[in-house]
C-alpha atoms as a PDB file:
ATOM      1  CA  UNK A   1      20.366 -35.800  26.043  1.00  0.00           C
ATOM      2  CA  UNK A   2      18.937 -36.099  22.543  1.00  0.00           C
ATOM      3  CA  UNK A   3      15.294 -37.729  24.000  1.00  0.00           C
ATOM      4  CA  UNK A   4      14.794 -33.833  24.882  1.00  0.00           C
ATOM      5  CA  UNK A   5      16.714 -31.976  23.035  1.00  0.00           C
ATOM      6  CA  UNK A   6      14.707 -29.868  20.550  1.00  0.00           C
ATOM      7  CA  UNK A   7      15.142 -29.745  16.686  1.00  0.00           C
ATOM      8  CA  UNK A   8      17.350 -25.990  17.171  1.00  0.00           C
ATOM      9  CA  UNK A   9      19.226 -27.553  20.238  1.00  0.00           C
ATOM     10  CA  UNK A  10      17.306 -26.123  22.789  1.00  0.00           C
ATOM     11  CA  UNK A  11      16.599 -28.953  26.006  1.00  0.00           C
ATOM     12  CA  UNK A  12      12.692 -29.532  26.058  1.00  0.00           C
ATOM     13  CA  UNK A  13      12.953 -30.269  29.703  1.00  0.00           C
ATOM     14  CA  UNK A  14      14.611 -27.088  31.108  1.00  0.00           C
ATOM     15  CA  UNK A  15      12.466 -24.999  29.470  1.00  0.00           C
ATOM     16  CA  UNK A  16      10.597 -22.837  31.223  1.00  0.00           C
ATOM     17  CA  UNK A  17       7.117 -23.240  29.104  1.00  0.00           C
ATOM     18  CA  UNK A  18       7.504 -27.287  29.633  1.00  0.00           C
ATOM     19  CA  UNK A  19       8.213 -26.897  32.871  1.00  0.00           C
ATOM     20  CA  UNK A  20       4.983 -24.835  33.344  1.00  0.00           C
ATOM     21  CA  UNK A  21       2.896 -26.904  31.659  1.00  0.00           C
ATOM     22  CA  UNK A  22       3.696 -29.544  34.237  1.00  0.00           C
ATOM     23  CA  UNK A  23       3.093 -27.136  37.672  1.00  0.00           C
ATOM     24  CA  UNK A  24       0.318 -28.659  39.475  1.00  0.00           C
ATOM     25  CA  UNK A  25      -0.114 -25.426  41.361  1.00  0.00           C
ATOM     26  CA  UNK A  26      -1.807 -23.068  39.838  1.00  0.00           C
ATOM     27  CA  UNK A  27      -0.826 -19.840  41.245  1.00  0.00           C
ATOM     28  CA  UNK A  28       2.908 -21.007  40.918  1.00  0.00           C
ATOM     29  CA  UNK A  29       1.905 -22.113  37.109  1.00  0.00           C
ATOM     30  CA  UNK A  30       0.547 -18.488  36.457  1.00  0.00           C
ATOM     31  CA  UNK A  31       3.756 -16.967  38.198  1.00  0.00           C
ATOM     32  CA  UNK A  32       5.914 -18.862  35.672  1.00  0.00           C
ATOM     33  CA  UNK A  33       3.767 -17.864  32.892  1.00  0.00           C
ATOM     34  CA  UNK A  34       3.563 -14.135  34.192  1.00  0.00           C
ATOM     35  CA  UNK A  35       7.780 -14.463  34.087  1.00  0.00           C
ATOM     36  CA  UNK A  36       8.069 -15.901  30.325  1.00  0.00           C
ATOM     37  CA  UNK A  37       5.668 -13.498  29.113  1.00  0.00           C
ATOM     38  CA  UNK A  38       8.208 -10.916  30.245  1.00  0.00           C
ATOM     39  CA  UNK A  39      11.297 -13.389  28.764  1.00  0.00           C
ATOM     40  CA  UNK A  40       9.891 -13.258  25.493  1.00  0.00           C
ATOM     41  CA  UNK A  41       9.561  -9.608  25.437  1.00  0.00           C
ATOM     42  CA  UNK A  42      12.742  -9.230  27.148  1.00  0.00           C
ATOM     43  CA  UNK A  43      15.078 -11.986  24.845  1.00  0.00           C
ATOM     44  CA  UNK A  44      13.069 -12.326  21.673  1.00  0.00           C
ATOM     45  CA  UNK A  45      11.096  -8.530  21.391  1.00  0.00           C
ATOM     46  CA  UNK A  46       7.936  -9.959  21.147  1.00  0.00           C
ATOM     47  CA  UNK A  47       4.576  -9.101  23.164  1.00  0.00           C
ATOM     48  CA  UNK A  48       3.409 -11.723  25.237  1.00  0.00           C
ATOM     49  CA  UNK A  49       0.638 -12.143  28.088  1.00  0.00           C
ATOM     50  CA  UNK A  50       0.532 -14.885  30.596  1.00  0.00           C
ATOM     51  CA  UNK A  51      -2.247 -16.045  29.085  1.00  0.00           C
ATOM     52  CA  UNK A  52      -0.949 -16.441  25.316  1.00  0.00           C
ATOM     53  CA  UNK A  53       1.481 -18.795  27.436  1.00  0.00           C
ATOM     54  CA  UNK A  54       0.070 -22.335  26.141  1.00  0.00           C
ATOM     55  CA  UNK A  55       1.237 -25.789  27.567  1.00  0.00           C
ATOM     56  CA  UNK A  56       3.446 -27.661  25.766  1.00  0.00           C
ATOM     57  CA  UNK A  57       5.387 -31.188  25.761  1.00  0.00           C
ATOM     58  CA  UNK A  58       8.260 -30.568  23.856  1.00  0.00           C
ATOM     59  CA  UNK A  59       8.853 -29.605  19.955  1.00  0.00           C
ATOM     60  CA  UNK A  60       8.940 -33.126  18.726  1.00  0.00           C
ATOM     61  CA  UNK A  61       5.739 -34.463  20.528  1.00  0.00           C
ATOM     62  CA  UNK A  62       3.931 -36.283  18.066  1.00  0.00           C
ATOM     63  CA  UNK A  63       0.242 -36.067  19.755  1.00  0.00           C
ATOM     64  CA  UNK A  64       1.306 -33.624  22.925  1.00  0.00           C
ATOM     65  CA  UNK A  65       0.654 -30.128  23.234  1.00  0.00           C
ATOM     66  CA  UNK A  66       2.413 -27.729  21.410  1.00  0.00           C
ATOM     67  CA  UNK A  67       3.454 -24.144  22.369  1.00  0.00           C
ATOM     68  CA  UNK A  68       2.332 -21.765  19.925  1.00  0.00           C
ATOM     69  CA  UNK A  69       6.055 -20.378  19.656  1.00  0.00           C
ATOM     70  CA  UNK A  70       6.820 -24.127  18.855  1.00  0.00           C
ATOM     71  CA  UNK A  71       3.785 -25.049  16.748  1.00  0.00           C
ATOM     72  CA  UNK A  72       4.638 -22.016  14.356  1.00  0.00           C
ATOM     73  CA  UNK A  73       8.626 -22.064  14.274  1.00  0.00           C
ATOM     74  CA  UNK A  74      10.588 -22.378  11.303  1.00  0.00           C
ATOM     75  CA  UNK A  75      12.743 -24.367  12.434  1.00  0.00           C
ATOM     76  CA  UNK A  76      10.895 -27.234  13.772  1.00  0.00           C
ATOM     77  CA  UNK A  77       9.107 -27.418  10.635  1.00  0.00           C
ATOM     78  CA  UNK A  78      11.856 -27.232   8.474  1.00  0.00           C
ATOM     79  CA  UNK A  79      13.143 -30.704  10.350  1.00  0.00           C
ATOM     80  CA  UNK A  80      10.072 -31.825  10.088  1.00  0.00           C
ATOM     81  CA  UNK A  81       9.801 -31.740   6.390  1.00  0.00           C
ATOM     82  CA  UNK A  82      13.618 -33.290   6.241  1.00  0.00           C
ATOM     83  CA  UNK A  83      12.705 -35.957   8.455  1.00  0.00           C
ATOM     84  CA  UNK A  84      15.825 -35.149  10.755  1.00  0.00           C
ATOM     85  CA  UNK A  85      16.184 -35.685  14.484  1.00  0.00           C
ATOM     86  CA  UNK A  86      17.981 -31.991  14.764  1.00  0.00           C
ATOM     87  CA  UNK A  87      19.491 -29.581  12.907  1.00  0.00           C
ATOM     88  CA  UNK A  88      22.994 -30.862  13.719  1.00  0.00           C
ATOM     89  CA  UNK A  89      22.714 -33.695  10.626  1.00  0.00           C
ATOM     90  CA  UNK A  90      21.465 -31.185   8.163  1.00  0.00           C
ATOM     91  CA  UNK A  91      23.534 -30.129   5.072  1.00  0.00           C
ATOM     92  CA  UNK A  92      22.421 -26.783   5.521  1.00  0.00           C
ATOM     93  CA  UNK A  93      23.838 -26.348   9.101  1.00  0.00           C
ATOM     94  CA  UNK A  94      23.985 -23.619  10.045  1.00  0.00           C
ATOM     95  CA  UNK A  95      21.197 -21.839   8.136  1.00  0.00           C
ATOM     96  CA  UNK A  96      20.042 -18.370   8.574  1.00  0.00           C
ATOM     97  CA  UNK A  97      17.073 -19.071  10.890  1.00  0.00           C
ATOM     98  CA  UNK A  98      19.556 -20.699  13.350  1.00  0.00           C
ATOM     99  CA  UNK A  99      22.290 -18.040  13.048  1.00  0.00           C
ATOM    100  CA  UNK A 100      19.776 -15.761  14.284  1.00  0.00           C
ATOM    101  CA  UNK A 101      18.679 -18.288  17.297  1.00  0.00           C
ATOM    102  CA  UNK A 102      22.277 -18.684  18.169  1.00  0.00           C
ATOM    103  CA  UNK A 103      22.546 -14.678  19.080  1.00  0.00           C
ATOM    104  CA  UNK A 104      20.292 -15.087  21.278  1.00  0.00           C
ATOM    105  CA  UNK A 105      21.275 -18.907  22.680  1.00  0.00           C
ATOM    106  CA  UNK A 106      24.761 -19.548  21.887  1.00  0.00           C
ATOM    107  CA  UNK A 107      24.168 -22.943  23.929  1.00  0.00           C
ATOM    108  CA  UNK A 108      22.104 -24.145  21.559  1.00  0.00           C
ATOM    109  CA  UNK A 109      24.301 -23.902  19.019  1.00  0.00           C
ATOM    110  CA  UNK A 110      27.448 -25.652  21.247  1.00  0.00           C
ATOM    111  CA  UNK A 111      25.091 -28.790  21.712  1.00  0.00           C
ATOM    112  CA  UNK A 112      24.536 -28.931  18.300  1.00  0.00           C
ATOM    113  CA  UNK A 113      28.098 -28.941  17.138  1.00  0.00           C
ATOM    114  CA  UNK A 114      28.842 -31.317  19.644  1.00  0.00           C
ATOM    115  CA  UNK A 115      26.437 -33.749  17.914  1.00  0.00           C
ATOM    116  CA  UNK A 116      27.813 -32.557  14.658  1.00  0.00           C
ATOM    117  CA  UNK A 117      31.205 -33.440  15.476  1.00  0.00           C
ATOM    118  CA  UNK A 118      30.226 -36.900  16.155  1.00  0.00           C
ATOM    119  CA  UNK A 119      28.071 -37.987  12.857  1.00  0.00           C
END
């Protein structure tokens, strides 16, 4: 699970922008971008048109693509800077940025503690 689990706990491969990025089909691959445009407005309050949708390969791609939403989050960079694989091994877990994630994707924050549990 941790190959594709992001730095906040979210799974890279079940999400719905990395799983549009790899539609071959483009009408489908607009449909799923038409869909998390309304998401994002819907779970997070922010605007969002299809076409701000942008591919991505996951959080922790090196040399990928990067969503904007992931290119641009806190979190990720914050990991980045510690060097850590997650936020699960940080001594700051849980900090404010992910307390507010966790509202809004309480799974996140069960995978995480699971992982916690075991260091």
């Amino acid at each position: 699970m941790e190959d594709s689990l992001s730095c906040c706990g979210l799974i890279c491969h079940k999400c719905a922008i990395y799983l549009a990025t790899r539609e071959k089909d483009e009408k489908k691959r607009y449909k799923m971008r038409v869909d998390i445009a309304r998401q994002i407005k819907e779970h997070y309050g922010q605007e969002c048109k299809p076409e701000d949708v942008t591919d991505c390969d996951g959080c922790k791609t090196e040399t990928g693509r990067l969503n904007s939403g992931s290119k641009n989050c806190h979190i990720r960079k914050c990991a980045r800077r510690k060097r850590i694989e997650n936020c699960a091994s940080c001594n700051e877990y849980p900090c404010e940025e992910l307390e507010k994630l966790f509202t809004t994707d309480p799974d996140a924050e069960k995978r995480l503690n699971v992982i916690r549990s075991e260091l």
